[in-house]
PDB file of N, CA and C in Angstrom:
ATOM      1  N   UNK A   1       6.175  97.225 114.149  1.00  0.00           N
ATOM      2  CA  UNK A   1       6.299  98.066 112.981  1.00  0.00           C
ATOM      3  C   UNK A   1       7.524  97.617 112.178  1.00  0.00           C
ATOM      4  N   UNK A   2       7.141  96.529 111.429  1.00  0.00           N
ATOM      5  CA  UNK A   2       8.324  96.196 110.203  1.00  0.00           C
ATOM      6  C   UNK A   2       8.647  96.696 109.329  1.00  0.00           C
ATOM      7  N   UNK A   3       9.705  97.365 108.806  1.00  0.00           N
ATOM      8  CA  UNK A   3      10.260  97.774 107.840  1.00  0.00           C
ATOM      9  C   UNK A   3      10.675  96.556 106.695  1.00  0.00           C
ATOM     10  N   UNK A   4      10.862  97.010 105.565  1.00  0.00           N
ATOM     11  CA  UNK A   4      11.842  96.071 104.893  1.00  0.00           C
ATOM     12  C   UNK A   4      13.073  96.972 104.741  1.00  0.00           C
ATOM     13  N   UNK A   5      14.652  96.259 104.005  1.00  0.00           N
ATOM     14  CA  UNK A   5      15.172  96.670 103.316  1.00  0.00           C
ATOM     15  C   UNK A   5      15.440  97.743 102.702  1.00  0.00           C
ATOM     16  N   UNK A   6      14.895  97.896 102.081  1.00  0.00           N
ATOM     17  CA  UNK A   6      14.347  98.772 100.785  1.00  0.00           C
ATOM     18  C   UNK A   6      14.102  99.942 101.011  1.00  0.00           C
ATOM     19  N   UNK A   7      12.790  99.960 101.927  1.00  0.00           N
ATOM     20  CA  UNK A   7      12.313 100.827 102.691  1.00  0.00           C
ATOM     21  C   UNK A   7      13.543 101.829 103.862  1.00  0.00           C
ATOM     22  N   UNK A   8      13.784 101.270 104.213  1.00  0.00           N
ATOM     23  CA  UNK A   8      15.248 101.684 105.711  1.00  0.00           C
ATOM     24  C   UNK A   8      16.547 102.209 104.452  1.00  0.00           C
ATOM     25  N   UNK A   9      16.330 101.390 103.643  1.00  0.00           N
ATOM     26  CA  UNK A   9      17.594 102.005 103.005  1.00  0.00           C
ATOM     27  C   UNK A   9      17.377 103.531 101.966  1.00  0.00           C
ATOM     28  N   UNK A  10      16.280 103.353 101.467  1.00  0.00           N
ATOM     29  CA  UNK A  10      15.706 104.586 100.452  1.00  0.00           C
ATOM     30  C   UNK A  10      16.606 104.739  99.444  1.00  0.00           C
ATOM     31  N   UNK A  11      16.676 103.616  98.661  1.00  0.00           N
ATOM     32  CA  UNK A  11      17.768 103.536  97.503  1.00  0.00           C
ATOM     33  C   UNK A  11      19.123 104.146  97.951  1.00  0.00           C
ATOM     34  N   UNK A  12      20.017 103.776  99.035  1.00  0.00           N
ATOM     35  CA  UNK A  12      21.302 104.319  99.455  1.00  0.00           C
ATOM     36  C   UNK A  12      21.943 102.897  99.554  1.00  0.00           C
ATOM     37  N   UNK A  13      22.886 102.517  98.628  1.00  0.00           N
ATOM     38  CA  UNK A  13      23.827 101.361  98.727  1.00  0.00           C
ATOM     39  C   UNK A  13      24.775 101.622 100.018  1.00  0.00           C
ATOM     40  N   UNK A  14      24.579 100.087 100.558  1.00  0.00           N
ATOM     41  CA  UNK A  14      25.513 100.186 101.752  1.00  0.00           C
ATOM     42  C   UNK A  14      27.028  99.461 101.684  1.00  0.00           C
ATOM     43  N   UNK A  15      27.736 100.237 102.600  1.00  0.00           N
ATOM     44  CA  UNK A  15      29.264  99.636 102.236  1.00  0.00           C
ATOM     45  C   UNK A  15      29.408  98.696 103.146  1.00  0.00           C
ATOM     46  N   UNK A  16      29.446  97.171 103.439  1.00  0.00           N
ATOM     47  CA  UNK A  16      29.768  96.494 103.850  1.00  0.00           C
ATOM     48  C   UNK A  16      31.275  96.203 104.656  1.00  0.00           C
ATOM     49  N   UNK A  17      31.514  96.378 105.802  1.00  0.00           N
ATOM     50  CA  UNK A  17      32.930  96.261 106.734  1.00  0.00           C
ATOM     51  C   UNK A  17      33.686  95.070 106.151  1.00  0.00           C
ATOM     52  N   UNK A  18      34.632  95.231 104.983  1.00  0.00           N
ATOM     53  CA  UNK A  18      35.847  94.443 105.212  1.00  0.00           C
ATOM     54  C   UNK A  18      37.179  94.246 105.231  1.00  0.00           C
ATOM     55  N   UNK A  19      37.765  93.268 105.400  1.00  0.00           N
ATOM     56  CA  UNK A  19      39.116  93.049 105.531  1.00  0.00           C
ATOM     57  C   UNK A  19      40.073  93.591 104.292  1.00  0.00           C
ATOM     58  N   UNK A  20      40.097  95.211 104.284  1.00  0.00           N
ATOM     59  CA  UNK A  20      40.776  95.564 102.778  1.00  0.00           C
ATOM     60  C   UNK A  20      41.363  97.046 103.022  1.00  0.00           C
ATOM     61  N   UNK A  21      41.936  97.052 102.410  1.00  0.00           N
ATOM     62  CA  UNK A  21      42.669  98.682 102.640  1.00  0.00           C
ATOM     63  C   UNK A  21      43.762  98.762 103.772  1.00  0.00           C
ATOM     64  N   UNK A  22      43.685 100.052 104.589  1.00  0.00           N
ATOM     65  CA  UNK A  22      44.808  99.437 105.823  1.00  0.00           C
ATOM     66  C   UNK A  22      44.556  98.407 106.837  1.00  0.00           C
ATOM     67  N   UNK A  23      43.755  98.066 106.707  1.00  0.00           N
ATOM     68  CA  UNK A  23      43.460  96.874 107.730  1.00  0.00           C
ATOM     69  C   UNK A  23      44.190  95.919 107.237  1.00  0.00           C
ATOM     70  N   UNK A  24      44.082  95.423 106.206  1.00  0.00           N
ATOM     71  CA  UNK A  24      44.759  94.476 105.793  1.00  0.00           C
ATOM     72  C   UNK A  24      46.523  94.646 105.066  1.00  0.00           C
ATOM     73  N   UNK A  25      46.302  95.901 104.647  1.00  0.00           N
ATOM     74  CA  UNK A  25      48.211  96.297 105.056  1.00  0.00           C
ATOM     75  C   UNK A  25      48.654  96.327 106.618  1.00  0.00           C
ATOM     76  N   UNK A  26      48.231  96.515 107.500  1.00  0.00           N
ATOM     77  CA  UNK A  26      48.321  96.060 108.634  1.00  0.00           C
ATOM     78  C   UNK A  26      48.775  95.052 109.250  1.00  0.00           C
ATOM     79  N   UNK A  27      47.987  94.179 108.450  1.00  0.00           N
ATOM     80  CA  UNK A  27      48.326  92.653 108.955  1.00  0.00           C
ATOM     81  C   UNK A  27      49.461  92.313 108.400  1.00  0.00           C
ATOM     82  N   UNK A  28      49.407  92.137 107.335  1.00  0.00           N
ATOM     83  CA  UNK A  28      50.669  91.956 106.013  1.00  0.00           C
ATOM     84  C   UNK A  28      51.717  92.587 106.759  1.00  0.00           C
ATOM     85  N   UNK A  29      51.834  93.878 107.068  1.00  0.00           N
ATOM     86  CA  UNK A  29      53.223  94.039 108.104  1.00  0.00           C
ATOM     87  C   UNK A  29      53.486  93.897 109.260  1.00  0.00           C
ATOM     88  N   UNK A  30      53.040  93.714 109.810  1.00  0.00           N
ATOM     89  CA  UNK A  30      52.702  92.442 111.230  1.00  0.00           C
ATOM     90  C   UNK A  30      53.295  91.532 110.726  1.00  0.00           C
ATOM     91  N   UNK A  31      52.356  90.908 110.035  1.00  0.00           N
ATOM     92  CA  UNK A  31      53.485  89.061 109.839  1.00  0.00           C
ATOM     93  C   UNK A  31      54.801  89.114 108.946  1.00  0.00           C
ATOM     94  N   UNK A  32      54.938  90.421 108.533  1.00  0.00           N
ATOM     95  CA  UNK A  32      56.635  90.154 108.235  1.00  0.00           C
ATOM     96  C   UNK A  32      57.586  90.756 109.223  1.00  0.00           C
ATOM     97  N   UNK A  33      57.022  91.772 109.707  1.00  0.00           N
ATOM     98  CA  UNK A  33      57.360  92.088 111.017  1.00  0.00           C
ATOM     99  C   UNK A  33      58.361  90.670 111.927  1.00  0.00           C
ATOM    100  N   UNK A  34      56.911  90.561 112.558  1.00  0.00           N
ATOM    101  CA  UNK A  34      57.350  88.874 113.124  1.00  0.00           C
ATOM    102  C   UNK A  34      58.080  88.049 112.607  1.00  0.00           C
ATOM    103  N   UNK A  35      57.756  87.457 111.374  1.00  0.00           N
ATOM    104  CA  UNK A  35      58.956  86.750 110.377  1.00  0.00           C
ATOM    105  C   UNK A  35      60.577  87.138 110.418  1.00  0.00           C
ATOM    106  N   UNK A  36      60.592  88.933 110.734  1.00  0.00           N
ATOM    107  CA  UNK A  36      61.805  89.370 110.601  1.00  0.00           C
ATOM    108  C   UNK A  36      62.209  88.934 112.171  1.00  0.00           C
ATOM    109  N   UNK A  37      61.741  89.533 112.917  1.00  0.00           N
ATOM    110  CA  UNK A  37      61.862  89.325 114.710  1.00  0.00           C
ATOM    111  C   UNK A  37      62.086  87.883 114.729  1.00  0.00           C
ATOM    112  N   UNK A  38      61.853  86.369 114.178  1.00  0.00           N
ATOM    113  CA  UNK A  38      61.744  85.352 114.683  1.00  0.00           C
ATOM    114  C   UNK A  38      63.392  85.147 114.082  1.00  0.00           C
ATOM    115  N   UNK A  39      63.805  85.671 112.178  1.00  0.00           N
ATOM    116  CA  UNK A  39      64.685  85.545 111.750  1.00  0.00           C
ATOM    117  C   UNK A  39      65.907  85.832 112.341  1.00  0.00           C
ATOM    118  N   UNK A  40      65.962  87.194 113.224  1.00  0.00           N
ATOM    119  CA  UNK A  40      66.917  87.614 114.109  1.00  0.00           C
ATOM    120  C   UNK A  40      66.795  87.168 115.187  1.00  0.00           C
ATOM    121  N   UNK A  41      66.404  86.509 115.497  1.00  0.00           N
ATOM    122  CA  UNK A  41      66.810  85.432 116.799  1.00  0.00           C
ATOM    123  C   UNK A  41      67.425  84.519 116.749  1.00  0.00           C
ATOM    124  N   UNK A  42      66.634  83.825 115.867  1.00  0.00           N
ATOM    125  CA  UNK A  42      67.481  82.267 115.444  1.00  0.00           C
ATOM    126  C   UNK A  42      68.657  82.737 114.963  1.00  0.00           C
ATOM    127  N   UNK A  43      69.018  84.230 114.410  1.00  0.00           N
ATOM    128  CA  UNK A  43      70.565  84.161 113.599  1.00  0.00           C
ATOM    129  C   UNK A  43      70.887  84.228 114.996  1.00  0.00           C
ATOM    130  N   UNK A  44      70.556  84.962 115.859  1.00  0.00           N
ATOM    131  CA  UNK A  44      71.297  85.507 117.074  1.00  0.00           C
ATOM    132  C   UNK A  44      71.931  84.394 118.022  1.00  0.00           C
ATOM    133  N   UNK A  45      70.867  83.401 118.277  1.00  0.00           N
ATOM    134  CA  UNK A  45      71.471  82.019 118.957  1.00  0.00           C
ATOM    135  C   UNK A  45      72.048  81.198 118.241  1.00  0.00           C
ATOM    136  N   UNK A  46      72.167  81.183 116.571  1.00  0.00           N
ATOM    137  CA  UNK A  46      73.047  80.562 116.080  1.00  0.00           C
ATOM    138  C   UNK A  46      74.152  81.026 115.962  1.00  0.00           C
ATOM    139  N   UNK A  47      74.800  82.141 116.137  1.00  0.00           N
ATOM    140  CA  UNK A  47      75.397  82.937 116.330  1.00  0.00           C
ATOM    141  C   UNK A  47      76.433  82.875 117.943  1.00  0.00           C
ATOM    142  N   UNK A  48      75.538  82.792 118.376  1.00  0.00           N
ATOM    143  CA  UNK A  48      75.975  82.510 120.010  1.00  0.00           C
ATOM    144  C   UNK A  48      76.849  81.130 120.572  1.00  0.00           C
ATOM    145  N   UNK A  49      76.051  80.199 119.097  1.00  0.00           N
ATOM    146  CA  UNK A  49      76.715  78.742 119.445  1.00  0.00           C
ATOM    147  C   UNK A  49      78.248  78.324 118.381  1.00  0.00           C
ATOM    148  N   UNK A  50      78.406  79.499 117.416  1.00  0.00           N
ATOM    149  CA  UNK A  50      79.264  79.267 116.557  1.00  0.00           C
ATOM    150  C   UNK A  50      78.890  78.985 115.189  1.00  0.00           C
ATOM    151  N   UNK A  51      77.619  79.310 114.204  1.00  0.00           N
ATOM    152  CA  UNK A  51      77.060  79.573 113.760  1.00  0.00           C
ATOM    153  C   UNK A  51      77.230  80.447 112.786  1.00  0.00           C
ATOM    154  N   UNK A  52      78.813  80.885 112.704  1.00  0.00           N
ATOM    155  CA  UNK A  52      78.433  82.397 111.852  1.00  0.00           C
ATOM    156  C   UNK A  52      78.018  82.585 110.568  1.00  0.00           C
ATOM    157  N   UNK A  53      78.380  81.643 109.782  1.00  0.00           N
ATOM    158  CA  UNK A  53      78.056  81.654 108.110  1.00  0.00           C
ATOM    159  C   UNK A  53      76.827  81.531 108.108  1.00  0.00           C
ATOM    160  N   UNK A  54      76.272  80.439 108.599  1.00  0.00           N
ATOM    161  CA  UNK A  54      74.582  80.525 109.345  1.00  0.00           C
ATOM    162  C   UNK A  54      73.797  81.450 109.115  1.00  0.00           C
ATOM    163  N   UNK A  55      74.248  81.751 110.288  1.00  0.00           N
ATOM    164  CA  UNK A  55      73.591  82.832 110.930  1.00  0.00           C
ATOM    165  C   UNK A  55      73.382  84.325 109.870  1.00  0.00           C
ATOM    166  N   UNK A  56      74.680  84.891 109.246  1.00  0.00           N
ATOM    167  CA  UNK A  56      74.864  85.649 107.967  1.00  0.00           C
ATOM    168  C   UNK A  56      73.853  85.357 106.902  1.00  0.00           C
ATOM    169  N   UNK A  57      73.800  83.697 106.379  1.00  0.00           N
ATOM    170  CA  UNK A  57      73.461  83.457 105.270  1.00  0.00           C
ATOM    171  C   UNK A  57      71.620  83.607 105.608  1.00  0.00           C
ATOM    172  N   UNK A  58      70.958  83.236 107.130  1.00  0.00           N
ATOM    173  CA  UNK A  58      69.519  82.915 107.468  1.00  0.00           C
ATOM    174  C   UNK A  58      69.337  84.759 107.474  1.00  0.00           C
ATOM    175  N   UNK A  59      70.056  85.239 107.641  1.00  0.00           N
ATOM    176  CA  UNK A  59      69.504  86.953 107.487  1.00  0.00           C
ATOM    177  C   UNK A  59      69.932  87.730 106.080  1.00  0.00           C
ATOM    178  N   UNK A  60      70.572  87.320 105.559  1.00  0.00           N
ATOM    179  CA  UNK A  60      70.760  87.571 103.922  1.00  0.00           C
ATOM    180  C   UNK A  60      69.858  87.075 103.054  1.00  0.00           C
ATOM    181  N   UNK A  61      69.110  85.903 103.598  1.00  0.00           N
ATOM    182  CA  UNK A  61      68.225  85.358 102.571  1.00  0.00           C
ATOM    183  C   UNK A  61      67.144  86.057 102.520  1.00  0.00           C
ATOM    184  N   UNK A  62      66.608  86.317 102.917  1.00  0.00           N
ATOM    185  CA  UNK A  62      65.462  87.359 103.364  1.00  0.00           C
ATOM    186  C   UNK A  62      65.344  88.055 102.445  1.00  0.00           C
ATOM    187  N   UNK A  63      66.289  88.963 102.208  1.00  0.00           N
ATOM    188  CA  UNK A  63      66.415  89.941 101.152  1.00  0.00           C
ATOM    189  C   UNK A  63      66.690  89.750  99.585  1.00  0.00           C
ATOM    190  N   UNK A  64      66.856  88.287  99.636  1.00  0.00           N
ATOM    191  CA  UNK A  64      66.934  87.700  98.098  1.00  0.00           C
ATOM    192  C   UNK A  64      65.735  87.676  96.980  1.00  0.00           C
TER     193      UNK A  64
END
């Protein structure tokens, strides 16, 4: 017993699942998230080795 389309749908447009809205603000703060987490590390071990202007200037930039 085949249906079509058409039929199953009874003129009701369907919304298709995608990557938009919070899903995808989601992600977007995730990867700056991380970006920030990777930034404070590297200041942190540059920091550790004598680094300080470095280290100041790789976490100030960020915010430029």
């Amino acid at each position: 017993m085949e249906q079509s389309i058409q039929s199953r749908s009874d003129g009701i447009s369907f919304c298709r699942p995608t990557l938009q809205g919070k899903t995808k603000k989601f992600f977007s703060r995730l990867m700056r998230n991380i970006e920030w987490y990777g930034r404070v590390k590297a200041a942190r071990t540059l920091n550790l080795h004598g680094y300080h202007e470095q280290a100041k200037n790789l976490l100030e930039d960020h915010w430029k």
